[in-house]
PDB file of N, CA and C in Angstrom:
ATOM      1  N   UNK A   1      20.253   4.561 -10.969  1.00  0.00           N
ATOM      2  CA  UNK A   1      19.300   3.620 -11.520  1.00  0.00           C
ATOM      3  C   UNK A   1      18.356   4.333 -12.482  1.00  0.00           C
ATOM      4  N   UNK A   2      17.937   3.686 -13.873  1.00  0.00           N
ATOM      5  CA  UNK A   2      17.316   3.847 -14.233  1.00  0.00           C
ATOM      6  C   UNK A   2      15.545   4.224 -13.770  1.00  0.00           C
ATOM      7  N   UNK A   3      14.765   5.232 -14.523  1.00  0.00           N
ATOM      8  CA  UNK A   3      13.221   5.091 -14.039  1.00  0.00           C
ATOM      9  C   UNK A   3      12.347   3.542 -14.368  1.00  0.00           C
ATOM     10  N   UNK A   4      12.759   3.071 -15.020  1.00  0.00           N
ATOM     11  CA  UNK A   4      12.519   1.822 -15.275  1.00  0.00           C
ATOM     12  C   UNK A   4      12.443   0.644 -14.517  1.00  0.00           C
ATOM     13  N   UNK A   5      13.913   0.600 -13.992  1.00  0.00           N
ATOM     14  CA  UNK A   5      14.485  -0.377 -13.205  1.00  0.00           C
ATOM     15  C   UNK A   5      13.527  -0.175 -11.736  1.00  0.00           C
ATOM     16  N   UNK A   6      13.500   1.559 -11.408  1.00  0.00           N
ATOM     17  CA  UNK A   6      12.539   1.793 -10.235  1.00  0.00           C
ATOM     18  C   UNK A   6      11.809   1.369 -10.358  1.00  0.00           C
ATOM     19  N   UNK A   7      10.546   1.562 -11.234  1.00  0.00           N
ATOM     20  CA  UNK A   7       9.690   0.875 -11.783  1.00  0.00           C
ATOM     21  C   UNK A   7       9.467  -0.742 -11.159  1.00  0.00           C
ATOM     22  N   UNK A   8      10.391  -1.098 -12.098  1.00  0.00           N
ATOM     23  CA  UNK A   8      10.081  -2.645 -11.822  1.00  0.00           C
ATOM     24  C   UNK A   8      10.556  -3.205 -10.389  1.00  0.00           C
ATOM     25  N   UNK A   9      11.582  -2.379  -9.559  1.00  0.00           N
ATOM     26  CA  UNK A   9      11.708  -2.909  -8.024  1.00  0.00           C
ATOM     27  C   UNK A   9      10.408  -2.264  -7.386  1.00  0.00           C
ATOM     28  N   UNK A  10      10.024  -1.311  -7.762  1.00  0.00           N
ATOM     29  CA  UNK A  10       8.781  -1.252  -6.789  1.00  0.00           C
ATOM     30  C   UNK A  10       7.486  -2.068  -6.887  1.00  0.00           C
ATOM     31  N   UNK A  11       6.909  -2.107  -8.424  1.00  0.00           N
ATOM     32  CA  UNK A  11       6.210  -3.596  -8.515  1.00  0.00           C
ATOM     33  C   UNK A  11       6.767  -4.272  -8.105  1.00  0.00           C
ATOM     34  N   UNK A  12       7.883  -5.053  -8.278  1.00  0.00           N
ATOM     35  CA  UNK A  12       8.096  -6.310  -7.742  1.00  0.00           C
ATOM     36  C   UNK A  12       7.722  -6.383  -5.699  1.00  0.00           C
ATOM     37  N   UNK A  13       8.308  -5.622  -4.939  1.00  0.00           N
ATOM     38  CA  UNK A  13       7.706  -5.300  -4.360  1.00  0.00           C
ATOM     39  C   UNK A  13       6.547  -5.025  -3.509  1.00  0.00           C
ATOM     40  N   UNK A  14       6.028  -4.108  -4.035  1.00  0.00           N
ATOM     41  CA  UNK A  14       4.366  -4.426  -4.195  1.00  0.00           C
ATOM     42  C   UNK A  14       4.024  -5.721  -4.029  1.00  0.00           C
ATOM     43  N   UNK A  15       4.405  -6.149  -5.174  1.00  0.00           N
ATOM     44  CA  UNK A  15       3.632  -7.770  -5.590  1.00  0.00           C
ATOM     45  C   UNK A  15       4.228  -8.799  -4.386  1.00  0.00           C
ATOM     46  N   UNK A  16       4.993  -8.301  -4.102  1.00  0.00           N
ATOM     47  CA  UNK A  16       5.996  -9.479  -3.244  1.00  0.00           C
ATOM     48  C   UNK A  16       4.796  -9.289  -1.489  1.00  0.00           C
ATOM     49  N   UNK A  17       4.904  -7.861  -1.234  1.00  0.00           N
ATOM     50  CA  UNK A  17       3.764  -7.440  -0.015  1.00  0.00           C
ATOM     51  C   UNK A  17       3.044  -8.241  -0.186  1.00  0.00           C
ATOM     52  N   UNK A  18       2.093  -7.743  -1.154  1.00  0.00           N
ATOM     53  CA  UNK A  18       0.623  -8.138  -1.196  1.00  0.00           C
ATOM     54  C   UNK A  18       0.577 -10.127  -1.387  1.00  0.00           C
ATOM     55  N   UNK A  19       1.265 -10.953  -1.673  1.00  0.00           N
ATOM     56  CA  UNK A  19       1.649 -12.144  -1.348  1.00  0.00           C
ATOM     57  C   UNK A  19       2.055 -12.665   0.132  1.00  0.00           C
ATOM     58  N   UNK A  20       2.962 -11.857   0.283  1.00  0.00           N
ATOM     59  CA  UNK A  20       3.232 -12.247   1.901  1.00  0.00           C
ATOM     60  C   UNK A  20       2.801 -11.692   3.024  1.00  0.00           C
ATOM     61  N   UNK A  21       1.693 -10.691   2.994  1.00  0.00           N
ATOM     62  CA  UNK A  21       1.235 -10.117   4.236  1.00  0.00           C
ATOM     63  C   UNK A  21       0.387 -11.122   4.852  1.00  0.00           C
ATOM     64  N   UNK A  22       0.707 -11.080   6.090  1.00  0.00           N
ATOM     65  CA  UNK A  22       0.299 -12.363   7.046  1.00  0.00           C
ATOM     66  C   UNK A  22      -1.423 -12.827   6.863  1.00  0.00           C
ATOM     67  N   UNK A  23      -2.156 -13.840   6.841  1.00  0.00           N
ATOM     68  CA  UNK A  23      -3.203 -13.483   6.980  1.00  0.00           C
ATOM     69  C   UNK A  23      -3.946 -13.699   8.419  1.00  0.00           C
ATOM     70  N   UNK A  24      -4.103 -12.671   8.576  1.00  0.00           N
ATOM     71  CA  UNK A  24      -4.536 -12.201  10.274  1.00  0.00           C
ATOM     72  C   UNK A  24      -5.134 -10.709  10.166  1.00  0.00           C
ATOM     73  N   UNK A  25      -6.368 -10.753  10.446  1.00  0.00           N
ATOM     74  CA  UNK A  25      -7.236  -9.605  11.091  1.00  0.00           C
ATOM     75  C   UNK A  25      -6.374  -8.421  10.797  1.00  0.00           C
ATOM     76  N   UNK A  26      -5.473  -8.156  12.238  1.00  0.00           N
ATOM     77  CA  UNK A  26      -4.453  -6.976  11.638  1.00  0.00           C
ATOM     78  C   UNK A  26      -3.335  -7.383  11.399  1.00  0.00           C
ATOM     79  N   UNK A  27      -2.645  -6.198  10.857  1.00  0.00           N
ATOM     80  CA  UNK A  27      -1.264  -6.418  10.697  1.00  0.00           C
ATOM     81  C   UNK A  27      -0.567  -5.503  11.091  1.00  0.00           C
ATOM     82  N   UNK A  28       1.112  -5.790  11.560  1.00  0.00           N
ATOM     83  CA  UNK A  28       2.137  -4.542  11.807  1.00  0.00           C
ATOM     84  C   UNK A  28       1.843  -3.911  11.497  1.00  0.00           C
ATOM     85  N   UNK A  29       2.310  -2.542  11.613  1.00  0.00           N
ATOM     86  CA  UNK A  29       2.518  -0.767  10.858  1.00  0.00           C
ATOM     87  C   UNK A  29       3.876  -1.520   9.659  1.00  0.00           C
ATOM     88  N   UNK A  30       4.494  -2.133  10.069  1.00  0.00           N
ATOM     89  CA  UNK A  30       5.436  -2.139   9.705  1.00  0.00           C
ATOM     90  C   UNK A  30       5.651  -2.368   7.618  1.00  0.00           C
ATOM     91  N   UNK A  31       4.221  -3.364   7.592  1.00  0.00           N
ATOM     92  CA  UNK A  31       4.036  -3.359   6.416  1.00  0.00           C
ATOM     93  C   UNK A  31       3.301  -2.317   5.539  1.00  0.00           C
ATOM     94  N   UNK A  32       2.735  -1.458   6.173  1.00  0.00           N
ATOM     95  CA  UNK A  32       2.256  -0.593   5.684  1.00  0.00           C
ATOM     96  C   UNK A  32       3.876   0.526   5.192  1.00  0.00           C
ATOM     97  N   UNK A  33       4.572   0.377   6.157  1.00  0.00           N
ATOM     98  CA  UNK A  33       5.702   1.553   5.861  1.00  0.00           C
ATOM     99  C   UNK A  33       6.583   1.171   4.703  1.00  0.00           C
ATOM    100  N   UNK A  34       6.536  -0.323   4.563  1.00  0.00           N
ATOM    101  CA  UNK A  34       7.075  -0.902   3.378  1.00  0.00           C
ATOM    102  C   UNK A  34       6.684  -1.122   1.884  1.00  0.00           C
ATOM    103  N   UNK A  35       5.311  -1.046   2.658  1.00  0.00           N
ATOM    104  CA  UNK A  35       4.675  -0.343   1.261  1.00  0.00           C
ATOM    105  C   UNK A  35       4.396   0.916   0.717  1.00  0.00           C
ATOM    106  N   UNK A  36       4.624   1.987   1.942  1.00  0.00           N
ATOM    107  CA  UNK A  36       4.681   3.230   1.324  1.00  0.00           C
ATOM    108  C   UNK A  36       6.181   3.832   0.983  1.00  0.00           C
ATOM    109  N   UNK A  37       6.860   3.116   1.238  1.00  0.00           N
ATOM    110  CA  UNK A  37       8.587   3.208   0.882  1.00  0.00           C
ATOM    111  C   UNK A  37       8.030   2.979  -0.735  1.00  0.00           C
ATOM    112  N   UNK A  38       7.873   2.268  -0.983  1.00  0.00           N
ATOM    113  CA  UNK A  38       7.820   1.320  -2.330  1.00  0.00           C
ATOM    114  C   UNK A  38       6.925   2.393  -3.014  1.00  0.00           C
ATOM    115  N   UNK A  39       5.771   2.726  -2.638  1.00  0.00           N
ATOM    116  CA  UNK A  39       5.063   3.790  -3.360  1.00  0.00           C
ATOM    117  C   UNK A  39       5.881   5.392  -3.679  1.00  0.00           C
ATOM    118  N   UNK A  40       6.241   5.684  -2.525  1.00  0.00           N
ATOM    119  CA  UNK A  40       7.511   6.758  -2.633  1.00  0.00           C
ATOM    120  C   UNK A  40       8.603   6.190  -3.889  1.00  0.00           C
ATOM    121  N   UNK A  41       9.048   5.090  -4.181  1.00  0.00           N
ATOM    122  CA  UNK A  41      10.050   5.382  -5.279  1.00  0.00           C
ATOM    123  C   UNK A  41       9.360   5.562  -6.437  1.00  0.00           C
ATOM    124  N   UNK A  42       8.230   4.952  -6.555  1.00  0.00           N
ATOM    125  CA  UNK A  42       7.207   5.057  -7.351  1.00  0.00           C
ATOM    126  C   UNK A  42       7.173   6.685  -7.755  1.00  0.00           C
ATOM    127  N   UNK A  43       6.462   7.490  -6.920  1.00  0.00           N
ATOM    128  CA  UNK A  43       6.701   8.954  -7.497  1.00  0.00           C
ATOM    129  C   UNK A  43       7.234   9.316  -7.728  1.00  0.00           C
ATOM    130  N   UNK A  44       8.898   9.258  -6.899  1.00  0.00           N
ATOM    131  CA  UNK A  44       9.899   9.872  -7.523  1.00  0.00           C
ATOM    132  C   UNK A  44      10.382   9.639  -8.986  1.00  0.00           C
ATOM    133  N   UNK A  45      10.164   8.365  -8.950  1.00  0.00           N
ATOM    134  CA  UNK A  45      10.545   7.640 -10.301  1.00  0.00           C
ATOM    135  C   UNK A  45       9.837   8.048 -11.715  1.00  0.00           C
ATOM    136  N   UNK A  46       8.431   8.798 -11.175  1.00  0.00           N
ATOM    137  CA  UNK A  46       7.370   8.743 -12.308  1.00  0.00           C
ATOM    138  C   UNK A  46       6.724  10.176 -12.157  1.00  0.00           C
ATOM    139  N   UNK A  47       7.415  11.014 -11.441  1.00  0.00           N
ATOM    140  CA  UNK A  47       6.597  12.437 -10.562  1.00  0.00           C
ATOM    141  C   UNK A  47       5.510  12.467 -10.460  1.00  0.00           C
ATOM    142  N   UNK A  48       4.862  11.292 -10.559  1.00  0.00           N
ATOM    143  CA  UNK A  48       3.421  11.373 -10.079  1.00  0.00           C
ATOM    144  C   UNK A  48       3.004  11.684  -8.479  1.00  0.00           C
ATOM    145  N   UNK A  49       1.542  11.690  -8.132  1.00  0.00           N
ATOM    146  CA  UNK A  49       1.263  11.870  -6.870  1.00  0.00           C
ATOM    147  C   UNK A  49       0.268  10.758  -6.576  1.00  0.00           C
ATOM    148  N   UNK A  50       0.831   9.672  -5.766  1.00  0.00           N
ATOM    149  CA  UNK A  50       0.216   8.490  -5.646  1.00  0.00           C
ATOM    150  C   UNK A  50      -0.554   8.570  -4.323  1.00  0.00           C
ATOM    151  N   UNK A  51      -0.401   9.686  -3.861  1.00  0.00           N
ATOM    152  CA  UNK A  51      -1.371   9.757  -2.275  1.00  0.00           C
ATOM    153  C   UNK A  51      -2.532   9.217  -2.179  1.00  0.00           C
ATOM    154  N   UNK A  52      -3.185   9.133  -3.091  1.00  0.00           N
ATOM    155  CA  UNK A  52      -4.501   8.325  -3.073  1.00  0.00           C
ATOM    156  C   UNK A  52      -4.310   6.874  -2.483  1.00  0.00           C
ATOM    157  N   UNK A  53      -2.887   6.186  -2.917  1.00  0.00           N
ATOM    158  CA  UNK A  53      -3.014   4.832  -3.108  1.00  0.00           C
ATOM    159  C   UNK A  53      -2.317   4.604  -1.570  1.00  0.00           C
ATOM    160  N   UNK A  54      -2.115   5.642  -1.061  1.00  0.00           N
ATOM    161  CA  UNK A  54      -1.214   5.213   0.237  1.00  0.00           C
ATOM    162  C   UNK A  54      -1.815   5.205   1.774  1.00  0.00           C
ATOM    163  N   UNK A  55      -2.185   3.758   2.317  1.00  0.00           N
ATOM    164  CA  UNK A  55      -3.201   3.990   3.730  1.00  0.00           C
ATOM    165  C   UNK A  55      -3.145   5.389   4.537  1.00  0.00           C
ATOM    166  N   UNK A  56      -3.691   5.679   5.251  1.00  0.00           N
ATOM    167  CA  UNK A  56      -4.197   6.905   5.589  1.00  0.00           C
ATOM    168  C   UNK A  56      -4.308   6.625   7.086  1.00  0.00           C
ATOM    169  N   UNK A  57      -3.540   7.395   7.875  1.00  0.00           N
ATOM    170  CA  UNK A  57      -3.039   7.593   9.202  1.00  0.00           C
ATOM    171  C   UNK A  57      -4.143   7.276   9.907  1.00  0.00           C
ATOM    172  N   UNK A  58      -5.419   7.420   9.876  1.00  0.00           N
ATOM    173  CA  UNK A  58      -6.488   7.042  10.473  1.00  0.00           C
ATOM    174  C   UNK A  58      -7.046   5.508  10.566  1.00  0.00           C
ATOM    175  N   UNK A  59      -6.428   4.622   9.925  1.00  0.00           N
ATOM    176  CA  UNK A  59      -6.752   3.644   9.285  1.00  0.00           C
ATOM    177  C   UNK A  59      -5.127   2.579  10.281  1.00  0.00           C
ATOM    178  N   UNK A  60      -4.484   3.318  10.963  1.00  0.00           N
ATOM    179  CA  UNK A  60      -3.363   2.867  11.722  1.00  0.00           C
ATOM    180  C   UNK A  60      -2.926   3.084  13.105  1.00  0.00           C
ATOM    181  N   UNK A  61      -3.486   2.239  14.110  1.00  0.00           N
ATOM    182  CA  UNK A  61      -3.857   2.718  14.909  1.00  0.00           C
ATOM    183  C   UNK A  61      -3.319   1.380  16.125  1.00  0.00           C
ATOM    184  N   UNK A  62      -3.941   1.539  17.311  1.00  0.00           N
ATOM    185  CA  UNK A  62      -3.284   1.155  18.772  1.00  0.00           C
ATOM    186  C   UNK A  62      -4.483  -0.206  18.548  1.00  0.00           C
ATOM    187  N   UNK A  63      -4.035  -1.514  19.045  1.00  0.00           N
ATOM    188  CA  UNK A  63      -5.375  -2.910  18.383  1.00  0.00           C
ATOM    189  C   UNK A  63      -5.370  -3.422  20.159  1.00  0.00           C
ATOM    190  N   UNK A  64      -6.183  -3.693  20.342  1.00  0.00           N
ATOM    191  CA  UNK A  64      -7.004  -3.808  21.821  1.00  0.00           C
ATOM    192  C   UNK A  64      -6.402  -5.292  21.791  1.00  0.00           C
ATOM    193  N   UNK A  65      -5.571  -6.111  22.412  1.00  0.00           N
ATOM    194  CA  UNK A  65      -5.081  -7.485  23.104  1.00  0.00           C
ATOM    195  C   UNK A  65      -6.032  -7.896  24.127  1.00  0.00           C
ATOM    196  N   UNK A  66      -6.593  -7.260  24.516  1.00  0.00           N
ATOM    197  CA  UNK A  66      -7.280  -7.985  25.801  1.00  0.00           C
ATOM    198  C   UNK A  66      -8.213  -7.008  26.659  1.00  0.00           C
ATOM    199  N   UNK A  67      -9.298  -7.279  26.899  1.00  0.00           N
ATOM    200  CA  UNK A  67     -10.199  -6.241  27.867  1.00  0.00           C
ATOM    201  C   UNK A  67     -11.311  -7.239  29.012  1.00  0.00           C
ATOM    202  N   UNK A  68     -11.048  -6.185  29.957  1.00  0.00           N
ATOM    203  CA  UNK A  68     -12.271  -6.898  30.868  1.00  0.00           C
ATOM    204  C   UNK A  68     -13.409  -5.974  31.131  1.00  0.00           C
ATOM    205  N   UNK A  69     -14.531  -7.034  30.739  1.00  0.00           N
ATOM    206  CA  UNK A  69     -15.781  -6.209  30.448  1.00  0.00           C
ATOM    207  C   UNK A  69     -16.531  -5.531  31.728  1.00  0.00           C
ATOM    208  N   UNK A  70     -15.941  -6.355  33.257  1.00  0.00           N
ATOM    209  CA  UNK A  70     -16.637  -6.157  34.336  1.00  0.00           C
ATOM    210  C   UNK A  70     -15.664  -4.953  34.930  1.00  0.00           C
ATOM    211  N   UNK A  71     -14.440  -4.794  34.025  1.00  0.00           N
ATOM    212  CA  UNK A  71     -13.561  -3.232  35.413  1.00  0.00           C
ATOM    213  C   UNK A  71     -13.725  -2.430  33.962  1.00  0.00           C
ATOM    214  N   UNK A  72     -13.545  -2.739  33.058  1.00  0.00           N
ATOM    215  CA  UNK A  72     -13.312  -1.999  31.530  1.00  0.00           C
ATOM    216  C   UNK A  72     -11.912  -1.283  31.584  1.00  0.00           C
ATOM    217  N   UNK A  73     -11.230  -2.897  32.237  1.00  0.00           N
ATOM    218  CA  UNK A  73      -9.780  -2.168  31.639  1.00  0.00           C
ATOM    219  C   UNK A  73      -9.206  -2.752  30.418  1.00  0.00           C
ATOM    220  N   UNK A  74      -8.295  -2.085  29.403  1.00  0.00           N
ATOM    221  CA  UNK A  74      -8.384  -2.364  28.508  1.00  0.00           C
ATOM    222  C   UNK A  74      -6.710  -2.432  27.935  1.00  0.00           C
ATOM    223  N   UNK A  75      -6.213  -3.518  27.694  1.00  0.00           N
ATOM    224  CA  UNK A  75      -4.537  -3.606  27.524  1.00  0.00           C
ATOM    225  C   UNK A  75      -4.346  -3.660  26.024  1.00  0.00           C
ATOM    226  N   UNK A  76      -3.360  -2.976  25.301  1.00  0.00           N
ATOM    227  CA  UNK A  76      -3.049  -3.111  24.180  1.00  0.00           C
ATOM    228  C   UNK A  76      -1.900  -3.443  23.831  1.00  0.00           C
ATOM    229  N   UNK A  77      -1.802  -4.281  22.364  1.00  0.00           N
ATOM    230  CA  UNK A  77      -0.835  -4.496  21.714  1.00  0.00           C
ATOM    231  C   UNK A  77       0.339  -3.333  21.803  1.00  0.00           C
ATOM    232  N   UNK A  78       1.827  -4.008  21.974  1.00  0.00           N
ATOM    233  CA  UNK A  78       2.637  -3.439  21.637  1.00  0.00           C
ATOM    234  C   UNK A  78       2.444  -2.597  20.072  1.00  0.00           C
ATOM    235  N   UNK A  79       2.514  -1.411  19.825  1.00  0.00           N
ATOM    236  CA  UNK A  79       3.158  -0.938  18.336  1.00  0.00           C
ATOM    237  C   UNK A  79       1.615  -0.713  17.489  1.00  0.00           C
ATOM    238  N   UNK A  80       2.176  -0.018  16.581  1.00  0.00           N
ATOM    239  CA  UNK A  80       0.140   0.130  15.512  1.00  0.00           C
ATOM    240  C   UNK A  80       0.279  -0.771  14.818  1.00  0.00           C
ATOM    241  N   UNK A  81      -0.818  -0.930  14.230  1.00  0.00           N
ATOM    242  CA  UNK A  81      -1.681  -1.951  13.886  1.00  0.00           C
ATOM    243  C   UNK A  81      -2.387  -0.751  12.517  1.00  0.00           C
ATOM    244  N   UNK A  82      -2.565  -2.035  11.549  1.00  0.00           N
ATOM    245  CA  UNK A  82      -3.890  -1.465  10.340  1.00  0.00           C
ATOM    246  C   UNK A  82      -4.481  -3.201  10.126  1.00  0.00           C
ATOM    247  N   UNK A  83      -5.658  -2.767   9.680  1.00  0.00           N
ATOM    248  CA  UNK A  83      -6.780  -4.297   9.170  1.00  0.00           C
ATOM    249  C   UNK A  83      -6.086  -4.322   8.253  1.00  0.00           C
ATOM    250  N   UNK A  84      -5.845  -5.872   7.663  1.00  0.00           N
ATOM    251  CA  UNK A  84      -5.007  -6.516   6.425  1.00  0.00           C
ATOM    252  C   UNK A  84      -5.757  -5.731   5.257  1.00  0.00           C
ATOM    253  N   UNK A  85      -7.348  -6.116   5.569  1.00  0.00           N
ATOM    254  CA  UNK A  85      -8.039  -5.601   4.459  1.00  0.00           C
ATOM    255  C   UNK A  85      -8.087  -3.950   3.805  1.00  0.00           C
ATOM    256  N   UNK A  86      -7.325  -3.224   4.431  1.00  0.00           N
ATOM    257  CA  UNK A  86      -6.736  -2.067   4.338  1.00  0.00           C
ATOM    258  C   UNK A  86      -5.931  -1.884   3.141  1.00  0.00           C
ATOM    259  N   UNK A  87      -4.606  -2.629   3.845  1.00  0.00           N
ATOM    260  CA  UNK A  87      -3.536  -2.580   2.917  1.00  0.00           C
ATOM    261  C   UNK A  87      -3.933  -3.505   1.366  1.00  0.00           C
ATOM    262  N   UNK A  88      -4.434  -4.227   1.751  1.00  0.00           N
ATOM    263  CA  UNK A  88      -4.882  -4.996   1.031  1.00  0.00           C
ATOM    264  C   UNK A  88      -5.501  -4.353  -0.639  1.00  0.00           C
ATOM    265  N   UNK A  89      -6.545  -3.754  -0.041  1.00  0.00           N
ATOM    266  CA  UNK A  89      -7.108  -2.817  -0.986  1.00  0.00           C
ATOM    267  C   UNK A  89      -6.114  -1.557  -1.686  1.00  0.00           C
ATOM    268  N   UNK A  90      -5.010  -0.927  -0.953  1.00  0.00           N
ATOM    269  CA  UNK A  90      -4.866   0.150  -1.346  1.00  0.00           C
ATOM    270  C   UNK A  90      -3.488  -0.622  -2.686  1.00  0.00           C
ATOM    271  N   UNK A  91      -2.898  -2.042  -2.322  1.00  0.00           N
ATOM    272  CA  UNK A  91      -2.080  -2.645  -2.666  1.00  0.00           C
ATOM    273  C   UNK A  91      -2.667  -2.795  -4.049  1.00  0.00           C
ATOM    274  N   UNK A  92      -3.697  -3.496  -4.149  1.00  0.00           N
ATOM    275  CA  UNK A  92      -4.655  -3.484  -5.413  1.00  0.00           C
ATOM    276  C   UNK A  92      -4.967  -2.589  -6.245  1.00  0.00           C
ATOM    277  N   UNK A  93      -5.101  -2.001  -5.107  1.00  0.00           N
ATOM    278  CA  UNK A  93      -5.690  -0.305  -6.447  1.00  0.00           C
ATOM    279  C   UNK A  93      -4.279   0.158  -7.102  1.00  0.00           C
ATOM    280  N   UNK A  94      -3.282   0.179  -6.589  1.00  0.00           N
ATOM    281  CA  UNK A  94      -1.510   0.759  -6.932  1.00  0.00           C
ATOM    282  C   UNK A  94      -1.537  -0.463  -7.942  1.00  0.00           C
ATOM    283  N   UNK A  95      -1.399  -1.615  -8.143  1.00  0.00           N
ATOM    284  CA  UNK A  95      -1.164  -2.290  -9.286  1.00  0.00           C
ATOM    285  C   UNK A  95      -1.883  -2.638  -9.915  1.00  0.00           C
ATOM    286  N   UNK A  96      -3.629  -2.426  -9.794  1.00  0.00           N
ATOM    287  CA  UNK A  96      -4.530  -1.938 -11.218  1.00  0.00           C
ATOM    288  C   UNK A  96      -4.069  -0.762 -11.634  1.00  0.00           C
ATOM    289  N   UNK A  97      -3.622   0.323 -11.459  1.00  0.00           N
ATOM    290  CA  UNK A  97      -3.350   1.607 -11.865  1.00  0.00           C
ATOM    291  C   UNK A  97      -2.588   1.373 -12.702  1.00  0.00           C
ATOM    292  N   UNK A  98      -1.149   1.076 -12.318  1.00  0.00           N
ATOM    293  CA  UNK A  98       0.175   0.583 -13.107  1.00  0.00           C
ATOM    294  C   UNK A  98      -0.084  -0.210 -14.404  1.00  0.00           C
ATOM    295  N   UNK A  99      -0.950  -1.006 -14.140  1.00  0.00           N
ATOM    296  CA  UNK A  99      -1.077  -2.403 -15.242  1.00  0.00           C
ATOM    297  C   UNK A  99      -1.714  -1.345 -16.360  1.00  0.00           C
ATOM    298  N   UNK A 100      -2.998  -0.577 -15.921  1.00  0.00           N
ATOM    299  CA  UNK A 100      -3.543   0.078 -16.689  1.00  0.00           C
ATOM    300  C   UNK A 100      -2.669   1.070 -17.330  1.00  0.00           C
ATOM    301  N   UNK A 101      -2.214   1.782 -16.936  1.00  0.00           N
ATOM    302  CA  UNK A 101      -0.805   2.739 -17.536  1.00  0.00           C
ATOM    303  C   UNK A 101       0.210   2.021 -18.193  1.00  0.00           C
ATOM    304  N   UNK A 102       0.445   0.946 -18.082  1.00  0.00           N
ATOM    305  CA  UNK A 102       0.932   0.749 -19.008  1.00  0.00           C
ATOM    306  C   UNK A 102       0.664  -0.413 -19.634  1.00  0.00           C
ATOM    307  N   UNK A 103      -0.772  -0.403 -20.153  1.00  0.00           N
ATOM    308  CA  UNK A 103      -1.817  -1.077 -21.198  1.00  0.00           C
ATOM    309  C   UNK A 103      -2.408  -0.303 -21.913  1.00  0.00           C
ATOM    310  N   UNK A 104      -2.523   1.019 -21.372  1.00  0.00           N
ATOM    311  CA  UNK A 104      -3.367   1.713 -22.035  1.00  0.00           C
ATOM    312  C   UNK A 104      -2.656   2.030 -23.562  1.00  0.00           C
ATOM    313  N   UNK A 105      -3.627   2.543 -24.806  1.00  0.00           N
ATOM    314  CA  UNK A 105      -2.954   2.372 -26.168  1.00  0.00           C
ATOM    315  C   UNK A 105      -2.410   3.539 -26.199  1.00  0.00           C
ATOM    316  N   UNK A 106      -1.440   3.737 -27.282  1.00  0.00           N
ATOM    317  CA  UNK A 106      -0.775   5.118 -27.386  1.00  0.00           C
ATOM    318  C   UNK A 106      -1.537   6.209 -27.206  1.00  0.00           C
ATOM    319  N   UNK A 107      -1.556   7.120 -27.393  1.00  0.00           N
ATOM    320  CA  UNK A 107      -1.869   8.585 -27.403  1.00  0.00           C
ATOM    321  C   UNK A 107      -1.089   9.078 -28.935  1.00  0.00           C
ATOM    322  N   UNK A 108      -1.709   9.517 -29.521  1.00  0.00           N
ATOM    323  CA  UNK A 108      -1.338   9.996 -30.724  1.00  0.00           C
ATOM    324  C   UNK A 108      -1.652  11.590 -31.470  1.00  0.00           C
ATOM    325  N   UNK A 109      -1.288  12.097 -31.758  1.00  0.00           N
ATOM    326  CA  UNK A 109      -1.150  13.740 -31.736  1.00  0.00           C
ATOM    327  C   UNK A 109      -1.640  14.220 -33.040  1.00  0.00           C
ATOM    328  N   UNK A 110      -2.219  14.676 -33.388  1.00  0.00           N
ATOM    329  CA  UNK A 110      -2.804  14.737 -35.118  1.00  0.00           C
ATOM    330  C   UNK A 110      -4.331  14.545 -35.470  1.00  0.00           C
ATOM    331  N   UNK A 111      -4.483  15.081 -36.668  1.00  0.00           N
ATOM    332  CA  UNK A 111      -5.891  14.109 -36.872  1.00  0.00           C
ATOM    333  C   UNK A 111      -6.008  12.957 -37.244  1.00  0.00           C
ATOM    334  N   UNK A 112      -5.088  12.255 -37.589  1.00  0.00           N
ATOM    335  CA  UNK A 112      -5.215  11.068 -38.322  1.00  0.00           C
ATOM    336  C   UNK A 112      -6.336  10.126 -37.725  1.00  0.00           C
ATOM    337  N   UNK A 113      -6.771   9.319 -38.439  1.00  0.00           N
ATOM    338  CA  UNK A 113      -8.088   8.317 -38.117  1.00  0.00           C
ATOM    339  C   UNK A 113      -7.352   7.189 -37.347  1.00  0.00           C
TER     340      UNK A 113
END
C-alpha cells in the first residue's frame, strides 16, 4: 500500500472512532487500542512520532461497578476502562494536527518574495 492510501485508512478511521465511541462516562480499553493501532500506521506511514497524541497508560485503568460505603467493599468492572473524554481529546488533537499538515502553505527554498 501506498503512504497515502495509509494515510487516508487511518483518518478515515480516526474519524469513524471518534463518531462512534459510545457516549457513556467510560469506555472499553478496547477503543483506545483501536485507536492507537490507527495512530501506529500513521507513523509508520509518515515516520513521525505521534506519542503525544496517544492516551497514556495512566489514564486506563480498573472502573469501580459497585461499592458499599458501610463494609467498603468495592467490586469492579470486568476489563480497563478510560473516560470517553480522554480519548476524545487525544482523537481531536490527531486530526487537528493532520488537517493542519496538510493545510499548511508550501515551504519554499530561496529568497524569493
Amino acid at each position: 500500500m501506498s503512504n497515502n492510501d495509509e494515510l487516508l485508512r487511518s483518518y478515515a478511521i480516526i474519524s469513524s472512532l471518534k463518531d462512534n465511541i459510545p457516549e457513556t462516562h467510560e469506555i472499553s480499553d478496547s477503543w483506545v487500542r483501536e485507536f492507537h493501532a490507527a495512530v501506529a500506521k500513521l507513523e509508520s506511514s509518515t515516520g513521525l512520532d505521534l506519542n503525544d497524541f496517544k492516551v497514556s497508560p495512566q489514564h486506563i485503568k480498573q472502573s469501580v461497578g459497585s461499592s458499599n460505603y458501610l463494609t467498603h467493599e468495592v467490586h469492579y468492572r470486568q476489563g480497563l476502562w478510560c473516560e470517553r473524554s480522554v480519548l476524545i481529546h487525544k482523537i481531536s488533537s490527531i486530526l487537528v494536527y493532520f488537517t493542519g499538515l496538510n493545510t499548511a502553505p508550501e515551504k519554499k527554498i530561496g529568497f524569493g518574495r
